[in-house]
Structure formats: C-alpha cells, structure tokens
PDB file of N, CA and C in Angstrom:
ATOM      1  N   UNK A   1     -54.131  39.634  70.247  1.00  0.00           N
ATOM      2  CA  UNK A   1     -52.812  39.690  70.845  1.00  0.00           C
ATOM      3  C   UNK A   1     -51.923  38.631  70.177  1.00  0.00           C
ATOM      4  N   UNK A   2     -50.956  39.043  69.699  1.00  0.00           N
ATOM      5  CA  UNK A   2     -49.418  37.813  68.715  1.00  0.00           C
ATOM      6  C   UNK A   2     -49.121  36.940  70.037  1.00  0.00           C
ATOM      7  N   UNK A   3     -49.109  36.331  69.851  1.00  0.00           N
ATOM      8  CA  UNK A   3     -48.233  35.342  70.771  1.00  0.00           C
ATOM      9  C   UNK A   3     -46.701  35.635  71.025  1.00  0.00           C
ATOM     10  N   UNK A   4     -46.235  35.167  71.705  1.00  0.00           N
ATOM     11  CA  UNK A   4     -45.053  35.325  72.007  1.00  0.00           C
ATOM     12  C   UNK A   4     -44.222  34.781  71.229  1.00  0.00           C
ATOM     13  N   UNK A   5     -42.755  35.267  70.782  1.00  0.00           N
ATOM     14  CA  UNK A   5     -42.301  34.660  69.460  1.00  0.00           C
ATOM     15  C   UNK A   5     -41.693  33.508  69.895  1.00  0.00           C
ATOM     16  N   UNK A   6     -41.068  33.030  70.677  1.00  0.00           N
ATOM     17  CA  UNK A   6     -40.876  31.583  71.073  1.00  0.00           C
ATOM     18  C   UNK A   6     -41.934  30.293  70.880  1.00  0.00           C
ATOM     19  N   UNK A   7     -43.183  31.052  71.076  1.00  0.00           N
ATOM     20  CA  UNK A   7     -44.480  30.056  71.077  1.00  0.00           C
ATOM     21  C   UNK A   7     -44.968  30.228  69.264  1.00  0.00           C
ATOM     22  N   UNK A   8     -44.449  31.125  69.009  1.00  0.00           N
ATOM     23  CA  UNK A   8     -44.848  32.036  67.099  1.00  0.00           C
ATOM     24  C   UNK A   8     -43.608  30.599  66.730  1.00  0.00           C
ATOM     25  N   UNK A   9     -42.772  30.711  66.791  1.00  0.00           N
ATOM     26  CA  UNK A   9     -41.923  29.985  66.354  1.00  0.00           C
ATOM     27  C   UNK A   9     -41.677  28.622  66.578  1.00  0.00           C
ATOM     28  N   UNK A  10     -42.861  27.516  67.491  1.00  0.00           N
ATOM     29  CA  UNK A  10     -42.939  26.730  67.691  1.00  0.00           C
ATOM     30  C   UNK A  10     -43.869  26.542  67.069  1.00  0.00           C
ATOM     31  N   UNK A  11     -44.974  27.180  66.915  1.00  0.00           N
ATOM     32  CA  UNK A  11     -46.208  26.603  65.735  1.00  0.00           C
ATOM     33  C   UNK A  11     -46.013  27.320  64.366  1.00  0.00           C
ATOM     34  N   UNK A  12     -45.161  27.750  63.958  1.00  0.00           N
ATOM     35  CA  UNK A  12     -44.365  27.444  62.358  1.00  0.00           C
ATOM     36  C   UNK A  12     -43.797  26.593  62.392  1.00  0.00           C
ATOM     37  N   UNK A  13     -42.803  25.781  63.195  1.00  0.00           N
ATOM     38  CA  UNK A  13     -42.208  24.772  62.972  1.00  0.00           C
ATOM     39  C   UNK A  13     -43.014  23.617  63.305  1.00  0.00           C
ATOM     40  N   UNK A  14     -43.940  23.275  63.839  1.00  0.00           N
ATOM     41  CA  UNK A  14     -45.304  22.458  63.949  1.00  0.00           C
ATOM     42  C   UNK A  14     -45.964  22.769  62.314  1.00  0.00           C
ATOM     43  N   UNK A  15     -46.446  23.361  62.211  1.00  0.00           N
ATOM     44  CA  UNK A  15     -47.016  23.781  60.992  1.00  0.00           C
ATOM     45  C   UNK A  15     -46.166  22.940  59.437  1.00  0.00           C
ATOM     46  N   UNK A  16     -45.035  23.693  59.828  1.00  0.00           N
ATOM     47  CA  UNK A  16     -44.018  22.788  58.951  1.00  0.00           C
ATOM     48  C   UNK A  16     -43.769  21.250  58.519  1.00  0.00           C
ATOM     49  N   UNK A  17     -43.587  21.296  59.692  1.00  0.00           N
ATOM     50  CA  UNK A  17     -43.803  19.795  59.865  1.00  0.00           C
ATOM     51  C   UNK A  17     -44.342  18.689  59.056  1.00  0.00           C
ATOM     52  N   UNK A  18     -45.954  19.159  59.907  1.00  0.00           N
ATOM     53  CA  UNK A  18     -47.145  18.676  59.789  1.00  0.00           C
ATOM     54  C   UNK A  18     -47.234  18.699  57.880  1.00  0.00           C
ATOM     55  N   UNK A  19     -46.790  19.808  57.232  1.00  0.00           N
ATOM     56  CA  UNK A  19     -46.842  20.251  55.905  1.00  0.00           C
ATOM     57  C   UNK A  19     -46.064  19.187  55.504  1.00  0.00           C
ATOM     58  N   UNK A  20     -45.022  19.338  55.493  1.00  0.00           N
ATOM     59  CA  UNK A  20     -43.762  18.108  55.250  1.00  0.00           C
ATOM     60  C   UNK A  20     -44.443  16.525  55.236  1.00  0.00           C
ATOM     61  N   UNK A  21     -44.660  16.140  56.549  1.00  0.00           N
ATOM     62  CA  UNK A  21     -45.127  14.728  56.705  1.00  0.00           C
ATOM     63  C   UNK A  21     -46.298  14.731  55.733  1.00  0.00           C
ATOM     64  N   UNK A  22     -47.055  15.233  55.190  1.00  0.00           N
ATOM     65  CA  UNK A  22     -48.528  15.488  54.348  1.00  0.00           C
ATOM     66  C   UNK A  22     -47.823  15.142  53.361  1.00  0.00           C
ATOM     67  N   UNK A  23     -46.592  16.227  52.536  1.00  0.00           N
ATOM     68  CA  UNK A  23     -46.330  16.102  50.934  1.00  0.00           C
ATOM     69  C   UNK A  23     -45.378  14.755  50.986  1.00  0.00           C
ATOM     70  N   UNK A  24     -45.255  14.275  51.911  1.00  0.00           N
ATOM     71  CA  UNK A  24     -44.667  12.734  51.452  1.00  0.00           C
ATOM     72  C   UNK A  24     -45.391  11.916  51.685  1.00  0.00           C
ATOM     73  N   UNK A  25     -46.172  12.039  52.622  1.00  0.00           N
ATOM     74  CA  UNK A  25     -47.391  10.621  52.684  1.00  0.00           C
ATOM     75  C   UNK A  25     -48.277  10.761  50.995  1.00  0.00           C
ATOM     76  N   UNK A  26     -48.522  12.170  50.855  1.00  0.00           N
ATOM     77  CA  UNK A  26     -49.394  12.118  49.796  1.00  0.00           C
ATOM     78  C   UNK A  26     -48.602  11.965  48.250  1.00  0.00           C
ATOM     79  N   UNK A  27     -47.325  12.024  48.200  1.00  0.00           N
ATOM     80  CA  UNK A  27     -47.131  11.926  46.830  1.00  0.00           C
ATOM     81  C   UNK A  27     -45.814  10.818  46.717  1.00  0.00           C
ATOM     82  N   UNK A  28     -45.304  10.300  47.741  1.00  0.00           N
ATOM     83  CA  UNK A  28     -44.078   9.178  48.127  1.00  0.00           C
ATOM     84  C   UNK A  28     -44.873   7.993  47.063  1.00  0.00           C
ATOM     85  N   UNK A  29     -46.059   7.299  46.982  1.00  0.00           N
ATOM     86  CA  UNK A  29     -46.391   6.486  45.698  1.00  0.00           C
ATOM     87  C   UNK A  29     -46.210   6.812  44.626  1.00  0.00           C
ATOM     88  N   UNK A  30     -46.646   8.201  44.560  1.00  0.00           N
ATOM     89  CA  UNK A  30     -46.282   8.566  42.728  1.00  0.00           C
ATOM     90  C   UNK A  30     -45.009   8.331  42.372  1.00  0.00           C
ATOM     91  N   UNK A  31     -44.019   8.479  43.432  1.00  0.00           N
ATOM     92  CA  UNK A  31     -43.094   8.982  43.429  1.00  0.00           C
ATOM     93  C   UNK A  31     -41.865   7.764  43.617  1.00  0.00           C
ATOM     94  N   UNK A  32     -42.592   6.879  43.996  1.00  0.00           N
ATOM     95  CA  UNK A  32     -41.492   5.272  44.052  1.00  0.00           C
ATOM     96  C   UNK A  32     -42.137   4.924  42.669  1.00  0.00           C
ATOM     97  N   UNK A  33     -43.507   4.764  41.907  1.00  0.00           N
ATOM     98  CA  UNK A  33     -43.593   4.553  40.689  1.00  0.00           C
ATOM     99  C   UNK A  33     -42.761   5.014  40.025  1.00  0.00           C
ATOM    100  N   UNK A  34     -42.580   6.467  39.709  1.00  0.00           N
ATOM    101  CA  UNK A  34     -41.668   6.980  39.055  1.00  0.00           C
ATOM    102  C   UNK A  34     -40.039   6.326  39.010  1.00  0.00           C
ATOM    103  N   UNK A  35     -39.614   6.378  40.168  1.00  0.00           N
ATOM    104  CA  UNK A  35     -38.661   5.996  40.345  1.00  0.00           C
ATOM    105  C   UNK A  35     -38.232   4.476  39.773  1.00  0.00           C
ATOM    106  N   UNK A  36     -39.898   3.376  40.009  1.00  0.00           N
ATOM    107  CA  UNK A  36     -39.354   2.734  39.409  1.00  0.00           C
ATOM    108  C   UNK A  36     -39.389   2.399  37.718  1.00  0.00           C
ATOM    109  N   UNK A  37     -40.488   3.102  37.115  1.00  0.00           N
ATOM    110  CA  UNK A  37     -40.589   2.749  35.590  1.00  0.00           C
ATOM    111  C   UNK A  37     -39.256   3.743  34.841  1.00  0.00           C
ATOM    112  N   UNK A  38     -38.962   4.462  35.892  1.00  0.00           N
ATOM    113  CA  UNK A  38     -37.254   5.302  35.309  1.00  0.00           C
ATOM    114  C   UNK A  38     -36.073   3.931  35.527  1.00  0.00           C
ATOM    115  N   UNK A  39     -35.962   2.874  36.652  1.00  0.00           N
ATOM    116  CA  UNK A  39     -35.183   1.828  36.339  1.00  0.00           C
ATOM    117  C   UNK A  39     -35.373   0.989  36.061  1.00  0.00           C
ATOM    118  N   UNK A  40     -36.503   0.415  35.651  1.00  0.00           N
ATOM    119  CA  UNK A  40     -37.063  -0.518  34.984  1.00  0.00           C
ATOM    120  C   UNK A  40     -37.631  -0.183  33.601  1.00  0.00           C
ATOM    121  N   UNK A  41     -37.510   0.678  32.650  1.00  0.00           N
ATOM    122  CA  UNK A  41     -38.114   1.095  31.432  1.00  0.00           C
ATOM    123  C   UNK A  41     -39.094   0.100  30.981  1.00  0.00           C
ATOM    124  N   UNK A  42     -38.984  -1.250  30.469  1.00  0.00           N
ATOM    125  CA  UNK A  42     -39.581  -2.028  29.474  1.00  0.00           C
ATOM    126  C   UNK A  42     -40.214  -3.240  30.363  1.00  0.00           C
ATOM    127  N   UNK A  43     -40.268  -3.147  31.941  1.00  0.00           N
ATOM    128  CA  UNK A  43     -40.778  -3.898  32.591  1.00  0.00           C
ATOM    129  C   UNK A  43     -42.808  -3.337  32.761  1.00  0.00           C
ATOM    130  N   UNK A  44     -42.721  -2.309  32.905  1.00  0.00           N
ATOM    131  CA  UNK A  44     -44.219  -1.665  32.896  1.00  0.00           C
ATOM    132  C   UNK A  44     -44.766  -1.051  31.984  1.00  0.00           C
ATOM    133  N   UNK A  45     -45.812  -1.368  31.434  1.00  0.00           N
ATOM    134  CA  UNK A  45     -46.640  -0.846  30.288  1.00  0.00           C
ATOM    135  C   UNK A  45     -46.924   0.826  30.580  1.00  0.00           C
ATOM    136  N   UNK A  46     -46.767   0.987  31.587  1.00  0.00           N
ATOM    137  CA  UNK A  46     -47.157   2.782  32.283  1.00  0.00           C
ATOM    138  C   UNK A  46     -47.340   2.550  33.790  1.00  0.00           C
ATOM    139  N   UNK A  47     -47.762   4.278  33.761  1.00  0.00           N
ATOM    140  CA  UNK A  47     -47.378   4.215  35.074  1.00  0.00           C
ATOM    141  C   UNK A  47     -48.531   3.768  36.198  1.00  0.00           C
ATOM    142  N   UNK A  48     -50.359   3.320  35.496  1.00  0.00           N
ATOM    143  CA  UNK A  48     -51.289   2.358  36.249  1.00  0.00           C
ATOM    144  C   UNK A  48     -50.633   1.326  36.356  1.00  0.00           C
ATOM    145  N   UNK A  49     -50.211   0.698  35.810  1.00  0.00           N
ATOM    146  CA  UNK A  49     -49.690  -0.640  35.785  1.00  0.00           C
ATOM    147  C   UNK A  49     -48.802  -0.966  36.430  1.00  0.00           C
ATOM    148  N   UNK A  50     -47.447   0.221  36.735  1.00  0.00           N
ATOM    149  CA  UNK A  50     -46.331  -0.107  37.364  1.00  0.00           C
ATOM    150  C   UNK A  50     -47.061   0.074  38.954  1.00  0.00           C
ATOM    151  N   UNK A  51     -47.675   0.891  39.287  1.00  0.00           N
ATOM    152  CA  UNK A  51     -48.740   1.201  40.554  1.00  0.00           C
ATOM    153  C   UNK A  51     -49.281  -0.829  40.618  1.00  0.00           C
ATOM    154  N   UNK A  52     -50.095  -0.476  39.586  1.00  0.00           N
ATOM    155  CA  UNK A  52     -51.040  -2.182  40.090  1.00  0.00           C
ATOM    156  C   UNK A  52     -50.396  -3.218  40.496  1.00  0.00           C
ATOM    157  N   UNK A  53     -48.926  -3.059  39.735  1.00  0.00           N
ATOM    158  CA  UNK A  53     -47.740  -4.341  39.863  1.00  0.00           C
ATOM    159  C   UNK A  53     -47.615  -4.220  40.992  1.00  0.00           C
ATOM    160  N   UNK A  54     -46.962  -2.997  41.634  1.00  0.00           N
ATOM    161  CA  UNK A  54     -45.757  -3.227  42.465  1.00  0.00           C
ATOM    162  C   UNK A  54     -47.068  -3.307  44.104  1.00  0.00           C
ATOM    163  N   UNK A  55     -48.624  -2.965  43.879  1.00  0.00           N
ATOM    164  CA  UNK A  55     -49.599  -3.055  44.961  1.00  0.00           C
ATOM    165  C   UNK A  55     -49.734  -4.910  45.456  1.00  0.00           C
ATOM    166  N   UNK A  56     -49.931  -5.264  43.972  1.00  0.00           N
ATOM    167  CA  UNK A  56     -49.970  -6.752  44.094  1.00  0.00           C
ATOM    168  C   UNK A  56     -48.907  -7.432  44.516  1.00  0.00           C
ATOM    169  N   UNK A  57     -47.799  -7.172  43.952  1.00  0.00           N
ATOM    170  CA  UNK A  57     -46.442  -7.835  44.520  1.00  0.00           C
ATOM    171  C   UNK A  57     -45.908  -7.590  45.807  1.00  0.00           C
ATOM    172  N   UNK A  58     -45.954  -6.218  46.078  1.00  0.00           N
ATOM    173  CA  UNK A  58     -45.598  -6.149  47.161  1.00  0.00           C
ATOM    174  C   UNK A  58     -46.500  -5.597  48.623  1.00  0.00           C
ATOM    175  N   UNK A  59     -47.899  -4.743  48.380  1.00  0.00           N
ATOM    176  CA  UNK A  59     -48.634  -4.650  48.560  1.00  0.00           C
ATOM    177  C   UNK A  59     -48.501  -2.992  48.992  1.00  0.00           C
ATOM    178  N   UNK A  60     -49.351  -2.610  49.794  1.00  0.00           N
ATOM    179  CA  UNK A  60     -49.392  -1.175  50.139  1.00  0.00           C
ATOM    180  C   UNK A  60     -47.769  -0.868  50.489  1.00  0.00           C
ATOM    181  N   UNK A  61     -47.107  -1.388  51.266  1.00  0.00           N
ATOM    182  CA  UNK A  61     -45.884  -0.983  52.178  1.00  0.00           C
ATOM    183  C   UNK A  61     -45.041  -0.928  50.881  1.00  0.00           C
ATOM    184  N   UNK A  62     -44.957  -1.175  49.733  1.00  0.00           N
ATOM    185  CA  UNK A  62     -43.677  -1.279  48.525  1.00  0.00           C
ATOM    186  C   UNK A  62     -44.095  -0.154  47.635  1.00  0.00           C
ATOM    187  N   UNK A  63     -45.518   0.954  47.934  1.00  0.00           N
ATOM    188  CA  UNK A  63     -45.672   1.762  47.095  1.00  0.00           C
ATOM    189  C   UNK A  63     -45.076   3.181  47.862  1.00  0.00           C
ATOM    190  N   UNK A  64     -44.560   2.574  49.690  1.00  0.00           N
ATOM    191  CA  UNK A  64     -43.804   3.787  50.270  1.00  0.00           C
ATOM    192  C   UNK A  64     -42.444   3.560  50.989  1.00  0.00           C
ATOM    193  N   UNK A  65     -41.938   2.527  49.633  1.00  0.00           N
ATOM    194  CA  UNK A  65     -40.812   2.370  50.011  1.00  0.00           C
ATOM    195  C   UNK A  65     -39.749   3.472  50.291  1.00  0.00           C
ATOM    196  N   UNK A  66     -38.918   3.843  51.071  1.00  0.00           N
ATOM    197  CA  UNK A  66     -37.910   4.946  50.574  1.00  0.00           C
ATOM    198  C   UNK A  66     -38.331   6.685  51.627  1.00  0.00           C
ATOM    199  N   UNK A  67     -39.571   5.815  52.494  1.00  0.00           N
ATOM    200  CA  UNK A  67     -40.327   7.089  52.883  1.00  0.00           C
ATOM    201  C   UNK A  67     -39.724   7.779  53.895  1.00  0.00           C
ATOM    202  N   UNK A  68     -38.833   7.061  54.726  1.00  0.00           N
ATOM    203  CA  UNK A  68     -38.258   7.610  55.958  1.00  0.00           C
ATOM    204  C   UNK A  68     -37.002   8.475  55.114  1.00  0.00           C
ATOM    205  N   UNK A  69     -36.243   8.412  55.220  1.00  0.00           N
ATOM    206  CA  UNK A  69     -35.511   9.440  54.091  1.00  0.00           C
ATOM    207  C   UNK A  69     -36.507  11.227  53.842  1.00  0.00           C
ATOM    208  N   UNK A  70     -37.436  10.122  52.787  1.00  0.00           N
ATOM    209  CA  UNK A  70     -38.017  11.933  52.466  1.00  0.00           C
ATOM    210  C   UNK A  70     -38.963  12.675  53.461  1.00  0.00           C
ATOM    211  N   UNK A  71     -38.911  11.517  54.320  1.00  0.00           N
ATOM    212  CA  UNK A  71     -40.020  12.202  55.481  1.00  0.00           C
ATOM    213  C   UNK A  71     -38.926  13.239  56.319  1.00  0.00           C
ATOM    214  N   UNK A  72     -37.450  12.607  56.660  1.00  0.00           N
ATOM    215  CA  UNK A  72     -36.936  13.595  57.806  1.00  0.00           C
ATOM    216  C   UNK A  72     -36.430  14.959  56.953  1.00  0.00           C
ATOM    217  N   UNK A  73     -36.405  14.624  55.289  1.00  0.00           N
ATOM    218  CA  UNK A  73     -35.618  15.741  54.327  1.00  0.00           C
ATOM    219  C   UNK A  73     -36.581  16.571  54.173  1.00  0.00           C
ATOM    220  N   UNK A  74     -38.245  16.218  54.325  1.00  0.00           N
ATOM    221  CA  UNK A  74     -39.368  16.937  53.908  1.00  0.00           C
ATOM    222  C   UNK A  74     -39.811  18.047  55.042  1.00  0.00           C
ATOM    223  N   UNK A  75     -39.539  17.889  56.416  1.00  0.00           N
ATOM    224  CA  UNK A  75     -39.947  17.381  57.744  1.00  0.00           C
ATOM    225  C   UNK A  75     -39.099  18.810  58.117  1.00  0.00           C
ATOM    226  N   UNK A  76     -37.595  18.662  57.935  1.00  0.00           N
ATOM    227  CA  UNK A  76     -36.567  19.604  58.603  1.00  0.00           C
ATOM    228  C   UNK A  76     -36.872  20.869  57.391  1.00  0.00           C
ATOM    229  N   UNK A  77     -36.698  20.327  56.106  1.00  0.00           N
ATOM    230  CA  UNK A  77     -37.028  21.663  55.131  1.00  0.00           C
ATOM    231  C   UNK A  77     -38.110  22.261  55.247  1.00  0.00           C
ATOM    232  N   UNK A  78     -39.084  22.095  55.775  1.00  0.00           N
ATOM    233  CA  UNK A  78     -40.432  22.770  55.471  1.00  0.00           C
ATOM    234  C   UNK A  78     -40.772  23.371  56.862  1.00  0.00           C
ATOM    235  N   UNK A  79     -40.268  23.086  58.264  1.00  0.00           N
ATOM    236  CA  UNK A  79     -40.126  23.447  59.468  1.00  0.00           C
ATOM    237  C   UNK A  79     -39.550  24.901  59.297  1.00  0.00           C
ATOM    238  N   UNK A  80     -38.098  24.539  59.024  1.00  0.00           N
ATOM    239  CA  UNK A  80     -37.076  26.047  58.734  1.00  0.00           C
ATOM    240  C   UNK A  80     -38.031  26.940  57.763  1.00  0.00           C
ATOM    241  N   UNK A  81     -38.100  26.414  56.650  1.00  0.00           N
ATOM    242  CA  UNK A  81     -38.720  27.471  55.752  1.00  0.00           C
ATOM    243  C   UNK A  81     -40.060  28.146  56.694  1.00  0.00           C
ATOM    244  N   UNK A  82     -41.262  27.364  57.433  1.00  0.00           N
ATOM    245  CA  UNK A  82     -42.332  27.982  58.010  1.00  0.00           C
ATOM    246  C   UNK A  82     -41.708  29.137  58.844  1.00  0.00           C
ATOM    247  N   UNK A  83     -41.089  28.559  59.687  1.00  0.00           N
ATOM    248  CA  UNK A  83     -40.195  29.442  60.784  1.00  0.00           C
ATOM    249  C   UNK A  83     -39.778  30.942  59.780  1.00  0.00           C
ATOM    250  N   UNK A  84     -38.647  30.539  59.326  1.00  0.00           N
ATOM    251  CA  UNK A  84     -38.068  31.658  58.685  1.00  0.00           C
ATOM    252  C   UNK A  84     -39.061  32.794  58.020  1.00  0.00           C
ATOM    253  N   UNK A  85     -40.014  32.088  57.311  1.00  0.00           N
ATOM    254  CA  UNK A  85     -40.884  33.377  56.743  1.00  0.00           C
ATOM    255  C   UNK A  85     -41.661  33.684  58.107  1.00  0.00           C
ATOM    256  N   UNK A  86     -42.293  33.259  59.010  1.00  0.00           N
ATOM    257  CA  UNK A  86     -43.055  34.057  59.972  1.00  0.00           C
ATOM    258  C   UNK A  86     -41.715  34.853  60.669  1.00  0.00           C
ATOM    259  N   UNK A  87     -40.481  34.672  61.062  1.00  0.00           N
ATOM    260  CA  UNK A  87     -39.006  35.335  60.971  1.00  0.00           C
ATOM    261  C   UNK A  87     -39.554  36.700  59.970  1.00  0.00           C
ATOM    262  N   UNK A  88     -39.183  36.449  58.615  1.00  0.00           N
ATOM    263  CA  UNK A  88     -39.365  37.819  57.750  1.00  0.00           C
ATOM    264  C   UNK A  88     -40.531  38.524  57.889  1.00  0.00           C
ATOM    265  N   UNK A  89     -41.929  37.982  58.107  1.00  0.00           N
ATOM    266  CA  UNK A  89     -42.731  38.685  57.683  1.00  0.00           C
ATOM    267  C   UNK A  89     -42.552  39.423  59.539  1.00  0.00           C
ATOM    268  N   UNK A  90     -42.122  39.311  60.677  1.00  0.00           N
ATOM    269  CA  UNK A  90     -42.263  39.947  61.688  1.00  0.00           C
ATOM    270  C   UNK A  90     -40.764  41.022  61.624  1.00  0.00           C
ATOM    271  N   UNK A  91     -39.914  40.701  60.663  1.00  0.00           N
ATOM    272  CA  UNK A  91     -38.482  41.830  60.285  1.00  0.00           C
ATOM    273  C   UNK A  91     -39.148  42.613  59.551  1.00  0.00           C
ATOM    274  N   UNK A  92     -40.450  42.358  58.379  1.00  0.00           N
ATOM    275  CA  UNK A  92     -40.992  43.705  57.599  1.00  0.00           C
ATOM    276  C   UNK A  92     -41.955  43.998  58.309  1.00  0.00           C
ATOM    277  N   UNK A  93     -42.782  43.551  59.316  1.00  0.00           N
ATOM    278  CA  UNK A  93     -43.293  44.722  60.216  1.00  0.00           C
ATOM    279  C   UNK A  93     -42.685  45.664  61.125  1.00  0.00           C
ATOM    280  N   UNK A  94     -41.739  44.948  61.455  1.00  0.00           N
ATOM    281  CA  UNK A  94     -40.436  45.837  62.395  1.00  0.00           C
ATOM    282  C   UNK A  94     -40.168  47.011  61.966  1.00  0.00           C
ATOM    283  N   UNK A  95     -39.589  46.579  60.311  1.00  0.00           N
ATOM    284  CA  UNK A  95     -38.713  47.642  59.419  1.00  0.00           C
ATOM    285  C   UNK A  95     -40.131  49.112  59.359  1.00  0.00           C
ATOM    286  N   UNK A  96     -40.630  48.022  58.465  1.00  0.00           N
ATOM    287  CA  UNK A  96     -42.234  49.338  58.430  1.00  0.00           C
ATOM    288  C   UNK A  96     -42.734  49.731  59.307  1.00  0.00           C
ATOM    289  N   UNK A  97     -42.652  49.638  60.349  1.00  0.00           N
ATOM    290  CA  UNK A  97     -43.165  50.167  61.387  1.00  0.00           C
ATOM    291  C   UNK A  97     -44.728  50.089  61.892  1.00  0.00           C
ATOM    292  N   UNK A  98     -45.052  48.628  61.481  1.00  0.00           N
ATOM    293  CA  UNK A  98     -46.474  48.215  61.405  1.00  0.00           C
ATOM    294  C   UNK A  98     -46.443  47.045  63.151  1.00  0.00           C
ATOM    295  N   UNK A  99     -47.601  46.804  63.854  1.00  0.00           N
ATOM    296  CA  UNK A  99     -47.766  46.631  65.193  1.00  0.00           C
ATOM    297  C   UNK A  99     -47.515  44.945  64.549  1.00  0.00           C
ATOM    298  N   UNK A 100     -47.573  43.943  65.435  1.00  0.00           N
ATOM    299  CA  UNK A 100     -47.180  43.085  65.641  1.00  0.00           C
ATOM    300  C   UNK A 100     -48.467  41.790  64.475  1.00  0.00           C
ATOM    301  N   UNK A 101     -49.172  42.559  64.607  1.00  0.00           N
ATOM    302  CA  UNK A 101     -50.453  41.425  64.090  1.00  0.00           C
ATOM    303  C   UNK A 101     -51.188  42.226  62.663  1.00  0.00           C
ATOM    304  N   UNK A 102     -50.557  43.143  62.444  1.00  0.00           N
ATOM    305  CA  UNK A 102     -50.890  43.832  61.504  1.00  0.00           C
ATOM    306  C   UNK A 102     -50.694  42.827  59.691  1.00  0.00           C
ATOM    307  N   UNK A 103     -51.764  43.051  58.808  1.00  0.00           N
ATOM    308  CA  UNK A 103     -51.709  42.009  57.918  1.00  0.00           C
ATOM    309  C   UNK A 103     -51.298  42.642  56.920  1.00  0.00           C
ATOM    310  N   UNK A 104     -49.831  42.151  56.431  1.00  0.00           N
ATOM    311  CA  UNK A 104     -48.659  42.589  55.416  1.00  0.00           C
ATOM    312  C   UNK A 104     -49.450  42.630  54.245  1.00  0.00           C
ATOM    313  N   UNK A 105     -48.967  43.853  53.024  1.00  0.00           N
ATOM    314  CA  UNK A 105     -49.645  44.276  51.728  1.00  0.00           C
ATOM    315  C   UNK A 105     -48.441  44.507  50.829  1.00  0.00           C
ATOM    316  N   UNK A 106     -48.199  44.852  50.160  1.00  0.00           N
ATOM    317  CA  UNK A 106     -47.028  44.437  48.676  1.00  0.00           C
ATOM    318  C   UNK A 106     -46.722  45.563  49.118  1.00  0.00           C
ATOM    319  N   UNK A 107     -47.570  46.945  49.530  1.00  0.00           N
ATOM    320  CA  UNK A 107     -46.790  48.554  49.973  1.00  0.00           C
ATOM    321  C   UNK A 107     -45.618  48.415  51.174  1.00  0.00           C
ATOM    322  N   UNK A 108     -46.358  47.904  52.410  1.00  0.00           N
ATOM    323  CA  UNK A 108     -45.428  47.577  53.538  1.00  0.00           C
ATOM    324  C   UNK A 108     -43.874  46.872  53.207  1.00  0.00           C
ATOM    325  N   UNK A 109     -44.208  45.558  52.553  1.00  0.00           N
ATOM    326  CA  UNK A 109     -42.798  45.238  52.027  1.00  0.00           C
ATOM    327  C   UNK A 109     -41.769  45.688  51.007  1.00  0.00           C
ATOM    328  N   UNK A 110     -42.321  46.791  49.997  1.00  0.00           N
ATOM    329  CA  UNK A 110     -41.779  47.503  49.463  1.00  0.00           C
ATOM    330  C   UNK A 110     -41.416  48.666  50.042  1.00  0.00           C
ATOM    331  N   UNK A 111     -41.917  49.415  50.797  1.00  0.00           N
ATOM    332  CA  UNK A 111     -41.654  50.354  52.097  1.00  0.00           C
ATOM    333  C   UNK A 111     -40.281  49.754  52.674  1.00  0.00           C
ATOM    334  N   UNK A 112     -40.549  48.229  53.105  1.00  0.00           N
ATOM    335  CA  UNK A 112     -39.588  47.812  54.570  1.00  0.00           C
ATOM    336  C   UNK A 112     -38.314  47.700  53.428  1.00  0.00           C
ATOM    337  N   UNK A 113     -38.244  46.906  52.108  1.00  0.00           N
ATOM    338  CA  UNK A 113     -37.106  47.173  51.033  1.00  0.00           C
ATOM    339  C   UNK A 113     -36.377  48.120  50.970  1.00  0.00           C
ATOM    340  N   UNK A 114     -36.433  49.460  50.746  1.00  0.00           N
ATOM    341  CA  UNK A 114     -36.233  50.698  50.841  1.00  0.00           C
ATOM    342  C   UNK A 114     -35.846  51.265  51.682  1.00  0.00           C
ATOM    343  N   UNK A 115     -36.285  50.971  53.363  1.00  0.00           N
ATOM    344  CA  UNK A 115     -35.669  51.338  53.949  1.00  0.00           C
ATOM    345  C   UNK A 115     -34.435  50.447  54.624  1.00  0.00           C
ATOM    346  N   UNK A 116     -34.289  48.923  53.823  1.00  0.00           N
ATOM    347  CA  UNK A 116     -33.479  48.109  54.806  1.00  0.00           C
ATOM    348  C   UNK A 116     -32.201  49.012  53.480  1.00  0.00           C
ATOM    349  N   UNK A 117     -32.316  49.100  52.192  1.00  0.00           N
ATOM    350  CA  UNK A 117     -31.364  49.204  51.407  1.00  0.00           C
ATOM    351  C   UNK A 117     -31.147  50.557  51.344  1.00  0.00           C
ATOM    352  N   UNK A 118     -31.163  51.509  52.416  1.00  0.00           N
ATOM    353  CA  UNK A 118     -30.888  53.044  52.245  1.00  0.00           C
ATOM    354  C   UNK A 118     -30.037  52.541  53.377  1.00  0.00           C
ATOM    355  N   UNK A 119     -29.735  51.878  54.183  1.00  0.00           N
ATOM    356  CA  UNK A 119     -28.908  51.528  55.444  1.00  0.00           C
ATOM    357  C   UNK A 119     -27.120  51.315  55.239  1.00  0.00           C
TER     358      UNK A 119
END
C-alpha cells in the first residue's frame, strides 16, 4: 500500500535532506582545500599539504570552514529536487495509467510523453 502523498512527500524531503547534509559533511574539506590552494597558489606544495597545513594550524574545525552556507544551499536543493521527482514519477503513473506503487520502465514514461504532448 503507497502511503499517503503528504506522508510520500515528507520522506522525500527527509530523504533529501539527509542526502544534502551527507554531500557537504563528506566533501566541504576537499572543498575549503580547493578553495584555498585557488587563493593562495604558491603558499601549498598541493593539495596533501594544503589539507596537512590548514589540520595543524587550524585543526579539524578550519577544514569545514564555510559549512553552514553549503549545508542550508545543499539541504533546500536536494529536499525540492527528492520531492519533485517522487511529484513526476507519481504524474507518469497517473498519465500511464499505472496503480500507485507500480515500478516505472523507459515504456511507461515514453507512453506518459505522448500522451501529455497529444494534449
């Protein structure tokens, strides 16, 4: 039995989320390195080093500097997007005329295409 789409649409945007907060906890270090051997060019030998520097100098908390920012930009984008596609993929079962829990195939959405653009 589908859940109800109010409750469908609260655990895509949970889902989202959860996705969001993950790709910035997990890549926000690579990603202040980067940032900094791009304004600092000739201060770091590469990018272990600009990592080892900035662990020692400043310690764990300076390799996620900048994180609140990409956490609420990561957080709201990846929420909407979860939402929205469980949104489409329940408009191409609609269109196709497939039951609620039925598991979408490249025919169905090319079916539901066809008939949204004969409209």
């Amino acid at each position: 039995m589908a859940p109800h789409p109010v409750v469908q649409a609260v655990i895509d945007l949970s889902a989202g989320a959860i996705g969001g907060a993950a790709c910035v906890f997990s890549g926000q270090p690579l990603d202040t390195a980067k940032v900094k051997m791009q304004t600092f060019p000739t201060l770091y030998r590469g990018f272990i080093h600009c990592i080892v520097s900035t662990y020692k100098q400043v310690g764990l908390r300076g390799l996620y500097q900048g994180t609140t920012p990409a956490l609420m930009a990561n957080i709201a984008e990846n929420s909407v997007l979860f939402m929205s596609y469980g949104f489409c993929q329940q408009v191409i079962r609609f269109t196709a005329g497939l039951h609620n829990e039925a598991v979408l195939r490249c025919d169905d959405v090319n079916h539901a295409a066809v008939l949204v653009s004969t409209c």
